[in-house]
Protein backbone atom coordinates (compact mmCIF):
# COMPACT_ATOMS: atom_id res chain seq x y z
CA UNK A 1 0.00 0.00 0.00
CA UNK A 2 0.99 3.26 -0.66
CA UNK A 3 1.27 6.34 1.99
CA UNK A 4 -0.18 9.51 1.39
CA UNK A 5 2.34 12.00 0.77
CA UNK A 6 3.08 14.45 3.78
CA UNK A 7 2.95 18.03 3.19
CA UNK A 8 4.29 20.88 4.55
CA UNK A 9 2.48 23.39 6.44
CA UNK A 10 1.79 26.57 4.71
CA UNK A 11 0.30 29.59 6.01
CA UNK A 12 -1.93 32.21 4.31
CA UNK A 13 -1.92 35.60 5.48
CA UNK A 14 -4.41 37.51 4.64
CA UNK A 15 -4.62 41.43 6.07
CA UNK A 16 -7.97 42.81 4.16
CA UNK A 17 -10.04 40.05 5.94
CA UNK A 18 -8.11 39.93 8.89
CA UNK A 19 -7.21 36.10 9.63
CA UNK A 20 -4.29 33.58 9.65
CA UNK A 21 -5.68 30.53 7.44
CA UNK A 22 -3.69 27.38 8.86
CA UNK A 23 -3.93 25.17 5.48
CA UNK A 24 -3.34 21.23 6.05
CA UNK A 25 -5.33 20.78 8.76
CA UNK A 26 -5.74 17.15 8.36
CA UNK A 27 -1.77 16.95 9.34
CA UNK A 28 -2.44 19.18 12.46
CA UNK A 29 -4.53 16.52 14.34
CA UNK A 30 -8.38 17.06 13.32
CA UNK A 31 -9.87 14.01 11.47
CA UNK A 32 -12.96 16.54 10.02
CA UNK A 33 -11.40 19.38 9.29
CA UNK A 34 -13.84 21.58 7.25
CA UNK A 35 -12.84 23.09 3.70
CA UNK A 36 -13.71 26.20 3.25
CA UNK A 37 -16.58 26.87 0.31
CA UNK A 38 -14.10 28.70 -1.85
CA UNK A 39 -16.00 31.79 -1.96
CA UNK A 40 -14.09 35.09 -1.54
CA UNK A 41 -16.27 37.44 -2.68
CA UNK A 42 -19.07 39.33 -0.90
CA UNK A 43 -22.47 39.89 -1.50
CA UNK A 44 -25.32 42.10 -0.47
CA UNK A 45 -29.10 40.91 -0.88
CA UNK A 46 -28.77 42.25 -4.52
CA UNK A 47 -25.14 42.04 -6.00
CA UNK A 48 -21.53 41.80 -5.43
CA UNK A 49 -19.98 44.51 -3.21
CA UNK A 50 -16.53 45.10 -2.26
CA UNK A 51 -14.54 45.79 0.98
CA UNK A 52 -16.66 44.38 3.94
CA UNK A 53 -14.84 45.05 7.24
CA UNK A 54 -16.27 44.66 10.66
CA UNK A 55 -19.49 47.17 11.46
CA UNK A 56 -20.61 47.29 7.52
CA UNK A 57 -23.31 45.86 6.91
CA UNK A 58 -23.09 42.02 5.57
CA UNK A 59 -19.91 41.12 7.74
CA UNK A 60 -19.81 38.10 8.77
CA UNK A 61 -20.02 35.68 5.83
CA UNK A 62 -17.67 33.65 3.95
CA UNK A 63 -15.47 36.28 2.77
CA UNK A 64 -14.49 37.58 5.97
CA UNK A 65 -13.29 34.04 6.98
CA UNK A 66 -11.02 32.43 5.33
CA UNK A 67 -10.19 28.91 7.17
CA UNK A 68 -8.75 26.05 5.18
CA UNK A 69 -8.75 27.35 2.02
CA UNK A 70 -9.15 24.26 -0.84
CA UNK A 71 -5.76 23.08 -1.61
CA UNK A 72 -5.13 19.63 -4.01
CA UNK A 73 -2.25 17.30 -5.06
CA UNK A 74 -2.65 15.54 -8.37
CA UNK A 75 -0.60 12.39 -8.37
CA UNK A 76 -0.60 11.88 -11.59
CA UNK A 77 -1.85 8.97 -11.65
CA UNK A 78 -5.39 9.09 -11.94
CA UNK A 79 -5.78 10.23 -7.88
CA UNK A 80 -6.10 13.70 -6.46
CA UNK A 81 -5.34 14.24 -2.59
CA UNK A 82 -6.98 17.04 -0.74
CA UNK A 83 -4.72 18.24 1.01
CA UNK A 84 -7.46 19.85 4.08
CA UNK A 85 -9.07 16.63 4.36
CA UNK A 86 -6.57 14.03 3.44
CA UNK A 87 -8.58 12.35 1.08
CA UNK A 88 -7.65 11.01 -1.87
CA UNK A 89 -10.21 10.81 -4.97
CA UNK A 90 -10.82 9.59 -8.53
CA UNK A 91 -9.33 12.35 -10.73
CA UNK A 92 -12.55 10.73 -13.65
CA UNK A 93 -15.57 9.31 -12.41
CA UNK A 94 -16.42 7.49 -15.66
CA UNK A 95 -19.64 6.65 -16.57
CA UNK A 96 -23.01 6.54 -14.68
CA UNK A 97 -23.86 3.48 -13.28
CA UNK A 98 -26.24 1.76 -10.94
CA UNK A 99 -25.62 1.93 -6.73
CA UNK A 100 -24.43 -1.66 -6.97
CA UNK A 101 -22.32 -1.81 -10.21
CA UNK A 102 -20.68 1.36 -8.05
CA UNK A 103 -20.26 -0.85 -4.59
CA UNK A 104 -18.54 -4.19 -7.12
CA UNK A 105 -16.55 -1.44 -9.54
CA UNK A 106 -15.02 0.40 -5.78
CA UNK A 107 -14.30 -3.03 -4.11
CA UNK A 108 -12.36 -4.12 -7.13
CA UNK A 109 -10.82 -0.72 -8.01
CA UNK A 110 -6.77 -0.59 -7.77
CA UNK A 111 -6.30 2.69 -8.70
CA UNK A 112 -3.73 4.50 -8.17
CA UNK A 113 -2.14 1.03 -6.58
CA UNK A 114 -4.93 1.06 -4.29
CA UNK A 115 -7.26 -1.27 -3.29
CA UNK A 116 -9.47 0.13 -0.47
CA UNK A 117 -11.68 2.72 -2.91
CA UNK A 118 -15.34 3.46 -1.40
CA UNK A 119 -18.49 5.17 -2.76
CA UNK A 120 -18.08 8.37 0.00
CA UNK A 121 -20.41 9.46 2.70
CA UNK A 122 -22.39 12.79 2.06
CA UNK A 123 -20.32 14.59 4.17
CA UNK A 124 -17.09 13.30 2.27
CA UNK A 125 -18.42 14.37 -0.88
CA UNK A 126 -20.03 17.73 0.04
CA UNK A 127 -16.27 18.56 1.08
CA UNK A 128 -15.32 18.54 -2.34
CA UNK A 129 -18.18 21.61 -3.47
CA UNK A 130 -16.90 24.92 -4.05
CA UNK A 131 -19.48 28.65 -4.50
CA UNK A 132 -17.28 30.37 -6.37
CA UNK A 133 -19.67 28.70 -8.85
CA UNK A 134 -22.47 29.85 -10.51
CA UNK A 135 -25.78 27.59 -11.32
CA UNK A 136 -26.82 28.47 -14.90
CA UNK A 137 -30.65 26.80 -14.78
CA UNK A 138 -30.82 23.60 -16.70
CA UNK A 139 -27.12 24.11 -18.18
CA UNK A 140 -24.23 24.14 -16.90
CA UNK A 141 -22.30 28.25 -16.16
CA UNK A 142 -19.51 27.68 -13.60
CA UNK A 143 -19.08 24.60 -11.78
CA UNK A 144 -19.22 24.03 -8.14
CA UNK A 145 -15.95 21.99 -8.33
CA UNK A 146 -12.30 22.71 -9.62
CA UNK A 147 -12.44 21.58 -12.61
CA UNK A 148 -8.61 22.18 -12.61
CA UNK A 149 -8.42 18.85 -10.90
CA UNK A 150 -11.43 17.02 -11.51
CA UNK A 151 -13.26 15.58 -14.20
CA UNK A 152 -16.89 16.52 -14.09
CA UNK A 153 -19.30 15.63 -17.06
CA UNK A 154 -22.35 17.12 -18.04
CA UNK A 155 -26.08 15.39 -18.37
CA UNK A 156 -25.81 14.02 -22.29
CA UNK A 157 -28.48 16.13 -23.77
CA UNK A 158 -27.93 14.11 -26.99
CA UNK A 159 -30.60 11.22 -24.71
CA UNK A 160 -33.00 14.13 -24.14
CA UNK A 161 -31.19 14.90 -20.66
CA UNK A 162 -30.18 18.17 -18.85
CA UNK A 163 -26.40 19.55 -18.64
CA UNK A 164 -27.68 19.74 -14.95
CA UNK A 165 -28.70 15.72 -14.80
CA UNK A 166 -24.63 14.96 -13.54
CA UNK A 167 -25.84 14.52 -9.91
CA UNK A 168 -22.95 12.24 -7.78
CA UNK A 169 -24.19 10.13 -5.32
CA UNK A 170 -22.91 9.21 -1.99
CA UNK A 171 -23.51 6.27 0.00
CA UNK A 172 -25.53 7.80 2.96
CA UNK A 173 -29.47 6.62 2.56
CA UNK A 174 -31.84 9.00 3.39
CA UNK A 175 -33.48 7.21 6.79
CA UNK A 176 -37.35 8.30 5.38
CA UNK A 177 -38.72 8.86 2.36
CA UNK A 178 -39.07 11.15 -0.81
CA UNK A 179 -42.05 11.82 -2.87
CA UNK A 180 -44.61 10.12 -0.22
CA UNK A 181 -43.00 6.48 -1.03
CA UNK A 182 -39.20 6.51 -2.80
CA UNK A 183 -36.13 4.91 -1.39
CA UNK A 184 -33.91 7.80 -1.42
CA UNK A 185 -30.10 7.94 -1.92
CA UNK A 186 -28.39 11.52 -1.03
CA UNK A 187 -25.93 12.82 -3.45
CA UNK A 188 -24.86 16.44 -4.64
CA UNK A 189 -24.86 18.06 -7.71
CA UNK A 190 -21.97 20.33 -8.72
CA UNK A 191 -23.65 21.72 -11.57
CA UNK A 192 -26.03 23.13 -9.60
CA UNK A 193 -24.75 23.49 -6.36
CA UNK A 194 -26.74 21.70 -4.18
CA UNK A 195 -27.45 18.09 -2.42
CA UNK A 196 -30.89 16.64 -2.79
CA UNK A 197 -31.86 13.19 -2.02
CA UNK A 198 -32.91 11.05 -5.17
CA UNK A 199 -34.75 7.96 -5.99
CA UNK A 200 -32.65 4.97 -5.86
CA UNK A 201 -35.27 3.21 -8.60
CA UNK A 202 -37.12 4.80 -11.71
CA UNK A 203 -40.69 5.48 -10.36
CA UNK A 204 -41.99 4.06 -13.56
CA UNK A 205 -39.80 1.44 -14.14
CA UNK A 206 -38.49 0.05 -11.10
CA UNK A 207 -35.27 -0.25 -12.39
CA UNK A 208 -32.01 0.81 -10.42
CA UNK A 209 -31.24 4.73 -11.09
CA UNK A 210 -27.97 5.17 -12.41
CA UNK A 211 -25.40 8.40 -11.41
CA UNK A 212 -21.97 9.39 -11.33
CA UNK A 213 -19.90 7.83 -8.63
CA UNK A 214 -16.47 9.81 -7.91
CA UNK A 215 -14.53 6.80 -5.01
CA UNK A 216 -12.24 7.92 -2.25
CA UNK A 217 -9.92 6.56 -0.19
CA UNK A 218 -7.73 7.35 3.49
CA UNK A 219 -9.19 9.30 6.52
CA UNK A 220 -11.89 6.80 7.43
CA UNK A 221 -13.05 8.83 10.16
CA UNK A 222 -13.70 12.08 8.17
CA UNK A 223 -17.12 13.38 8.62
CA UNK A 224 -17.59 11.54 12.32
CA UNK A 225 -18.35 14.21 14.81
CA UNK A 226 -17.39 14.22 18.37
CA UNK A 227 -19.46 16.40 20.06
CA UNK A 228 -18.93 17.86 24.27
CA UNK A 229 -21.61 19.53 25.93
CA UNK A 230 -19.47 22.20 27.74
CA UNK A 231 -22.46 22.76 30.12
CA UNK A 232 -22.45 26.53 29.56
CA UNK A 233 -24.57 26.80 26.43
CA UNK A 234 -22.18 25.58 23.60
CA UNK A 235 -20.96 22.20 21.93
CA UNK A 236 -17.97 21.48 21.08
CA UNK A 237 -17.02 19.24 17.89
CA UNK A 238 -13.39 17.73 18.65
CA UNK A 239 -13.26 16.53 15.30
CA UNK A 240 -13.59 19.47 13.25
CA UNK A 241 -12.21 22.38 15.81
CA UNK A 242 -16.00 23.91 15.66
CA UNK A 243 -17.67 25.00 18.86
CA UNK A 244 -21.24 25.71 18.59
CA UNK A 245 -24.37 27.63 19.81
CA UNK A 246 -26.62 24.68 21.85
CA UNK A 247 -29.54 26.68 21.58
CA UNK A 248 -31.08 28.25 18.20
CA UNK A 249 -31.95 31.57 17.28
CA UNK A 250 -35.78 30.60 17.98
CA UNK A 251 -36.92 32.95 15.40
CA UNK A 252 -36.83 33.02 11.82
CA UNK A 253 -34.76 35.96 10.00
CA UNK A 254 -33.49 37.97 6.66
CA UNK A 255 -30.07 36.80 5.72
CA UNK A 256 -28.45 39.90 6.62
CA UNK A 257 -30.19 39.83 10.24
CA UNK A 258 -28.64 36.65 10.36
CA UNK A 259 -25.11 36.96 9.85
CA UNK A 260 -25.89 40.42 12.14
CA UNK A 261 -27.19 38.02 14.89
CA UNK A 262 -24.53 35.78 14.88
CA UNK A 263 -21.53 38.24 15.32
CA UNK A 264 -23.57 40.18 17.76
CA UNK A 265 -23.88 36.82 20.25
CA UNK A 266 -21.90 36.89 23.51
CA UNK A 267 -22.50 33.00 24.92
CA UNK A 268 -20.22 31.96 27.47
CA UNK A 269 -17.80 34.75 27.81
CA UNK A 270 -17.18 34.52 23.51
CA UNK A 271 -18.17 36.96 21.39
CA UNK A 272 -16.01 35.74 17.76
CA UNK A 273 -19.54 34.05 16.92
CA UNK A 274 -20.02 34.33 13.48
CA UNK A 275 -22.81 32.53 11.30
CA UNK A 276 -21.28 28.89 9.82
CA UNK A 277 -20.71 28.51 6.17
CA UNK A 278 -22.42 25.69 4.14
CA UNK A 279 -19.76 23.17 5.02
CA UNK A 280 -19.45 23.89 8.54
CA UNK A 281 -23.71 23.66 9.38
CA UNK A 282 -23.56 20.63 6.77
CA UNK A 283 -20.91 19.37 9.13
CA UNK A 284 -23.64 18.85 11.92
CA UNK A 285 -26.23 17.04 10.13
CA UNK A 286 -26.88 13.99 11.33
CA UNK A 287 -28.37 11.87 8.61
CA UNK A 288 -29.09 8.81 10.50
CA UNK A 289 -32.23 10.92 11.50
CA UNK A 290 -35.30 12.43 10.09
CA UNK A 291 -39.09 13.63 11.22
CA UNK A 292 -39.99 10.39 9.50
CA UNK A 293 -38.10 7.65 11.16
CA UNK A 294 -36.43 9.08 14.28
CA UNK A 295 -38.80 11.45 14.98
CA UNK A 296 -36.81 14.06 15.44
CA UNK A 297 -34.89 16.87 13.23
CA UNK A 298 -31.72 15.51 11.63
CA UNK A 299 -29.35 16.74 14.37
CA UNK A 300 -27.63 15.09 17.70
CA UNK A 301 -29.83 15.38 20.68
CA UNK A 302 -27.12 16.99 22.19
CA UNK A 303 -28.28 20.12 20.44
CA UNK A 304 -31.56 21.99 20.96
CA UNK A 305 -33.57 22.51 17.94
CA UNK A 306 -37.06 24.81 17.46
CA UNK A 307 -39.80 22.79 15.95
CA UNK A 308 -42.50 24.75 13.85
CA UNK A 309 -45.86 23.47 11.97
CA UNK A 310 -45.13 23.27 8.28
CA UNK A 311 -47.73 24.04 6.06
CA UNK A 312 -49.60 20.48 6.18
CA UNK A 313 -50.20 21.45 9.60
CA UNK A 314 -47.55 18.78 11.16
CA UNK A 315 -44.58 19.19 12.98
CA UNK A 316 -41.06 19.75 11.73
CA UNK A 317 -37.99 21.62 11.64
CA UNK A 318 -36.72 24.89 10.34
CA UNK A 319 -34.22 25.30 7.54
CA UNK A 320 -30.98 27.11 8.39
CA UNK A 321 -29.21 29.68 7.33
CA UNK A 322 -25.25 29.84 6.32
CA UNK A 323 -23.14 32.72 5.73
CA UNK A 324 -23.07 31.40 1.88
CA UNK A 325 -24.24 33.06 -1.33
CA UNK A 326 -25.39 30.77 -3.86
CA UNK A 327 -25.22 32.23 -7.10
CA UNK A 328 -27.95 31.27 -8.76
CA UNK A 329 -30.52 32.71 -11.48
CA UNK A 330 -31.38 35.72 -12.91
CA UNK A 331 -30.28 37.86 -9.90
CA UNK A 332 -27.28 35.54 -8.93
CA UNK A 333 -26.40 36.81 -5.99
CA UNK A 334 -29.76 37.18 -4.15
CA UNK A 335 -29.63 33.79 -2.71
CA UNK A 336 -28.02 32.28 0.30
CA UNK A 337 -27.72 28.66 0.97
CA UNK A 338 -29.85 26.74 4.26
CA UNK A 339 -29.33 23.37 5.18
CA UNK A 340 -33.04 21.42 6.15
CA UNK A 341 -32.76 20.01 9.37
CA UNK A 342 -36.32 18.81 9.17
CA UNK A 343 -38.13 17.22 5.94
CA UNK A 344 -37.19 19.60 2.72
CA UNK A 345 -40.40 19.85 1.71
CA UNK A 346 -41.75 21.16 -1.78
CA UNK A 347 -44.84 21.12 -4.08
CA UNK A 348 -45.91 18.42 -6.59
CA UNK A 349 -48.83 18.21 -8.14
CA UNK A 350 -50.52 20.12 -5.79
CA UNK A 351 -49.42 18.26 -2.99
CA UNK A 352 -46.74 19.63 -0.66
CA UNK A 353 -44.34 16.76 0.61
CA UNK A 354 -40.70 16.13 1.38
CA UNK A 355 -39.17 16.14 -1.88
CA UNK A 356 -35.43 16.44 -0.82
CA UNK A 357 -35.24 14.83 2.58
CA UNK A 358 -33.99 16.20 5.76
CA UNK A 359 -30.05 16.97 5.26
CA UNK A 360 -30.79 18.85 1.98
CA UNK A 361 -28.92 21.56 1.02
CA UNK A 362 -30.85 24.56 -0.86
CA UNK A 363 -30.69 28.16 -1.17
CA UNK A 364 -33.55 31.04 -0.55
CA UNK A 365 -33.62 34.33 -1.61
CA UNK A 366 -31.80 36.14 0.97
CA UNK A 367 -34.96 38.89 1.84
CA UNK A 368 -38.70 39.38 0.94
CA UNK A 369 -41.98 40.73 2.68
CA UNK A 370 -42.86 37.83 5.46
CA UNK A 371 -46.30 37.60 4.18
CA UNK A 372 -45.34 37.24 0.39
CA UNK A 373 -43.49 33.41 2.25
CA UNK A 374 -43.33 30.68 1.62
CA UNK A 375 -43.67 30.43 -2.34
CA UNK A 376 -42.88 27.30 -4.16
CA UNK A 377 -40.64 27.26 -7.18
CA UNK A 378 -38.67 24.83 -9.21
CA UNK A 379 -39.31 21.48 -10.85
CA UNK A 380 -39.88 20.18 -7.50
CA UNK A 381 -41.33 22.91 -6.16
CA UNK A 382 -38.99 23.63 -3.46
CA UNK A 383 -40.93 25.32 -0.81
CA UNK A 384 -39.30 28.73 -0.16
CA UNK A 385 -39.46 30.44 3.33
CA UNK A 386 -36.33 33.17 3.62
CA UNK A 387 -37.07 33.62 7.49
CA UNK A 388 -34.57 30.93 8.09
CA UNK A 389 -33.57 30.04 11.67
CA UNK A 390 -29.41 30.50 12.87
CA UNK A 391 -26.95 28.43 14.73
CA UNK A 392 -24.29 30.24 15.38
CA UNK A 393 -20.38 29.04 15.60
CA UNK A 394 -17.06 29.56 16.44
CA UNK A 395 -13.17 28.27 16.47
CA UNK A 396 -12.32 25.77 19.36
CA UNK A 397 -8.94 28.17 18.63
């Protein structure tokens, strides 16, 4: 077997957005150390805007913080390393193929002169999305993915597909159901930008679905929390260096009252709260549960989470907020991305149900009159509410 490669420590400095960025984390002892989304820029409601400091308005999100920027290694041999997360991955994914032919084709994989490939977890594959990109509709603009290192195809519109039918799957299964009665498989789409949970078997058919499968190897415990109640109102994840806010906001907000919520926290005796990124709230998800088959939001009980009455009058969970833009249609940068912690629920055929499954990853338009919410939109009708709910975070160090 080979090693991976050790590399040496580099440091970013960066003086406009005042932080030291500590690349490599992997090598400086934390098995889930969280990439950051690759998004530099900032963003108002409406458009890009330039030189956010502390005390403007919009501080706070992913420009301001720039912790483990993405970093790879390609080995030249078919394998790229991330250098953050110590994974290695399959530079080409190949064709699409059915959940099974993936689980035979990893086992018997030697790429690279390896032979312990696996189809990654959700959280092992969401490391790998970047928002610098931009989500063109149905075809493909600017990839959420550096295509520098990776091979992504496009849906073959030549078969009557979408650009934007290239979803990879992981191996997590969603623990309820999609679309009233569908096994569900989650996976994420860097076309688009976005993880969604998707039929494991043509509704019509019954025949396997088949996706792209990009295999990974090393760091088997990446995306395995380790979570401490401190006792004084925060968790701590000893895996990826996070600490958190126990308690929610309790309350819906705008975007920008989020991230100004989250900086303006002082919980035990800290006051560098800042609202996560998508990566880092993704990083909390836990995707063994769901409203359907646990019960419960999709989070540790170690956390304490608001419930609310969705719109078929039962009980769920709010989405979340995250101090990332997702560019995205014809204004690109109204839109911020929330992770669903309870069912991600949408409209088909008249019939609002969970269409995405709790642990979805979506994105709202970032402000709008409370009574014009929610609205339904998309293919699947994704139910819009943009008075999402915050947990806030912070760095262990």
């Amino acid at each position: 077997m080979k090693s991976l490669k050790t590399s040496a420590v580099l440091l970013f400095f960066s003086a406009t957005f005042f932080c030291t960025v500590s690349l490599y984390a992997f090598t400086n002892g934390l098995t889930y150390p969280i990439v950051h989304t690759g998004q530099t820029n900032f963003y108002s409601d409406t458009a890009q805007i330039y030189g956010v400091k502390t005390g403007n308005p919009f501080f706070g999100q992913n420009g301001n913080y720039l912790f483990n920027l993405p970093t790879y290694t390609d080995n030249s041999d078919g394998t790229i390393t991330d250098n953050i997360t110590g994974l290695m991955w399959e530079k080409d994914m190949g064709e699409k193929i059915s959940f099974v032919d993936a689980q035979i084709k990893a086992e018997k994989s030697t790429l690279g002169g390896f032979d312990d490939w696996r189809i990654p977890s959700i959280k092992e594959l969401y490391s790998l999305i970047l928002f610098s990109g931009e989500s063109g509709g149905e075809s493909a603009k600017i990839l959420f993915l550096d295509t520098r290192y990776f091979i992504q195809p496009l849906g073959d519109v030549s078969r009557g597909e979408r650009e934007i039918d290239a979803q990879t799957w992981s191996s997590t299964v969603y623990s309820g159901k999609t679309m009233l009665r569908e096994e569900t498989q989650f996976g994420v789409n860097f076309i688009d930008g976005r993880i969604k949970g998707y039929p494991k078997y043509d509704p019509r058919t019954k025949t396997p679905n088949k996706m792209y499968f990009r295999f990974v190897r090393g760091n088997t415990k990446y995306g395995k929390n380790e979570f401490i109640d401190n006792g004084d109102g925060t968790i701590s994840d000893l895996s990826t260096g996070l600490m958190w806010q126990k308690k929610d906001s309790g309350k819906g907000m705008s975007w920008q009252e989020a991230l100004f919520y989250a900086e303006g926290l002082d919980i035990a005796g800290y006051m560098d709260w800042r609202l996560p990124s998508a990566k880092e709230l993704q990083s909390i998800v836990d995707y063994s549960r769901s409203p359907q088959f646990s019960n419960s939001a999709a989070i540790d009980p170690v956390f304490n989470i608001s419930s609310l009455t969705d719109p078929n009058g039962r009980m769920n969970y709010p989405y979340f907020w995250t101090s990332t833009t997702h560019l995205d249609g014809r204004i690109p940068a109204q839109n911020a991305v929330y992770i669903a912690f309870g069912e991600a629920l949408g409209m088909m055929r008249g019939q609002i149900m969970d269409v995405h499954g709790a642990g979805a990853q979506r994105s709202d338009p970032k402000y709008g009159e409370k009574s014009d919410f929610p609205q339904y939109f998309g293919p699947q009708g994704d139910m819009r509410v943009v008075y999402n709910y915050v947990r806030s975070v912070r760095n262990i160090e």
